[in-house]
N, C-alpha and C. Protein backbone atom coordinates (compact mmCIF):
# COMPACT_ATOMS: atom_id res chain seq x y z
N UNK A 1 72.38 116.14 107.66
CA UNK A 1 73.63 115.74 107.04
C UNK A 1 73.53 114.28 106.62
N UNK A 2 73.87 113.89 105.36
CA UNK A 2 74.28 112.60 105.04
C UNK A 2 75.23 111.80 105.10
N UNK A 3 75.62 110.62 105.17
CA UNK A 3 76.58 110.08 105.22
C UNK A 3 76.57 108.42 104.08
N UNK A 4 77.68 108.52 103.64
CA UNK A 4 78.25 107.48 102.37
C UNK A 4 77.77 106.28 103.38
N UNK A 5 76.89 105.46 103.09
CA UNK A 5 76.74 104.32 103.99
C UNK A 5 78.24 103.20 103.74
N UNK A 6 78.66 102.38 104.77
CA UNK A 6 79.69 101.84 104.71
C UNK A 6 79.37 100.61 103.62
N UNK A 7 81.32 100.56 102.93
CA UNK A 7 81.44 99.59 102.32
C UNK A 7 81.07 99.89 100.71
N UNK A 8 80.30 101.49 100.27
CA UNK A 8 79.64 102.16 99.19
C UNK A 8 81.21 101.82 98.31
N UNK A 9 82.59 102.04 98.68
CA UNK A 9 83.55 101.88 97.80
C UNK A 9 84.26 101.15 97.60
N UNK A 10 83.67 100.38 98.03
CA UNK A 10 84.60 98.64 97.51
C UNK A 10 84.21 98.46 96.21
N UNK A 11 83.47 98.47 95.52
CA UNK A 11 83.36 98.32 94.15
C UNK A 11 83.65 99.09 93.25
N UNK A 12 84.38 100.78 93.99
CA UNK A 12 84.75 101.60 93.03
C UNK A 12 86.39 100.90 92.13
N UNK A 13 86.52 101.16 90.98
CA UNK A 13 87.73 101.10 89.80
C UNK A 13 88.82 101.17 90.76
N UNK A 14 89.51 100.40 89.89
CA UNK A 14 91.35 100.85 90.20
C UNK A 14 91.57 101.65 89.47
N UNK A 15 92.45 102.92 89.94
CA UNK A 15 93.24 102.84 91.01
C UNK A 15 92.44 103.17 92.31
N UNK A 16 92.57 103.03 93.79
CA UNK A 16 92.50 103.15 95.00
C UNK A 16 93.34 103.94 95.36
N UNK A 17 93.27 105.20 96.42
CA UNK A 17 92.14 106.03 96.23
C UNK A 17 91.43 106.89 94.99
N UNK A 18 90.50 106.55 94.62
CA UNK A 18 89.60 107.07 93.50
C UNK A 18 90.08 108.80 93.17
N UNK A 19 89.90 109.03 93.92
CA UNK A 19 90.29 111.00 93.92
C UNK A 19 91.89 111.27 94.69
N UNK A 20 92.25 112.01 93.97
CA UNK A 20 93.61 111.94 94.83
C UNK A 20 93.96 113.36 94.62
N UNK A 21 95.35 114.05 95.10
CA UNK A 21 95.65 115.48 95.12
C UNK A 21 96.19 115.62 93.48
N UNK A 22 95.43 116.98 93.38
CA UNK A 22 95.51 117.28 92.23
C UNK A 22 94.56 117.22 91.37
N UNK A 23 93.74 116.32 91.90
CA UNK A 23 92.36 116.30 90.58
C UNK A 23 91.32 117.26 91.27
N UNK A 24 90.54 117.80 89.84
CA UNK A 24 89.75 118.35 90.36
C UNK A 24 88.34 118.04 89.53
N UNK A 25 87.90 118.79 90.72
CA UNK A 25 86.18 118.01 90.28
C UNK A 25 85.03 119.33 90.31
N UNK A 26 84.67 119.48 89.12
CA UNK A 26 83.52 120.24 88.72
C UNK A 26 82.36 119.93 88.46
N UNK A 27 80.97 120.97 88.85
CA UNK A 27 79.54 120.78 88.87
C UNK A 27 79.05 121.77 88.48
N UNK A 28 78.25 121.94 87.89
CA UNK A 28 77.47 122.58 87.25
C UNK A 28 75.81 122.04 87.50
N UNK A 29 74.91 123.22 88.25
CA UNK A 29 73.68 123.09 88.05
C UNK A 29 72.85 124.13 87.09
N UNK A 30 72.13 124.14 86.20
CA UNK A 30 71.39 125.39 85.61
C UNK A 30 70.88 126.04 86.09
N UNK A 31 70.83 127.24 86.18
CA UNK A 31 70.07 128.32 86.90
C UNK A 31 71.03 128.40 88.86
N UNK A 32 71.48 127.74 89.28
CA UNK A 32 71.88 127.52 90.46
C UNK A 32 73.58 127.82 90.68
N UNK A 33 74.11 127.80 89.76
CA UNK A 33 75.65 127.89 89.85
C UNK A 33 76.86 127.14 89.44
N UNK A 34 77.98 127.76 89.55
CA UNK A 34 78.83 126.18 89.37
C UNK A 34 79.68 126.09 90.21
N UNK A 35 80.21 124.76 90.40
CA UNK A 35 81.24 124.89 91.80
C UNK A 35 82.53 124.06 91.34
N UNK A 36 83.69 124.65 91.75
CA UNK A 36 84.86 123.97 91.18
C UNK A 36 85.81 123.35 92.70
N UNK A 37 86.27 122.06 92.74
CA UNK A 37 86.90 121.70 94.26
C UNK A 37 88.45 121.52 93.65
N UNK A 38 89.41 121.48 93.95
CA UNK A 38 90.82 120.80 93.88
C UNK A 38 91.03 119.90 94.90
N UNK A 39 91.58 119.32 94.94
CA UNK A 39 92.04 118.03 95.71
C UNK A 39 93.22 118.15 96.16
N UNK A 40 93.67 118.01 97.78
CA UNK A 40 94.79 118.09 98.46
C UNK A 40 95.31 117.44 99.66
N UNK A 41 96.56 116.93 99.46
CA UNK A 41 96.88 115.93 100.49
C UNK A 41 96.35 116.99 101.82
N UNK A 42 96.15 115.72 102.71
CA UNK A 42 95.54 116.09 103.99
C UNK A 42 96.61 116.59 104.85
């Protein structure tokens, strides 16, 4: 398992938090699949 080494998002854009509920985030690999996430308060 990996882990985001600390401090990786201090330099991400405003707004803070970057991903929030409601967005969603898609991937696509060729030959491998695609995967779709939604985003939801915790």
């Amino acid at each position: 398992m990996f882990e985001t080494p600390a401090g990786v998002t201090l330099g991400a854009p405003e707004p803070r938090p970057f991903l929030r509920a409601g967005d969603v985030v898609e991937l696509e690999i060729e030959g491998l699949g695609r995967q779709r996430q939604e985003f939801k308060d915790a």
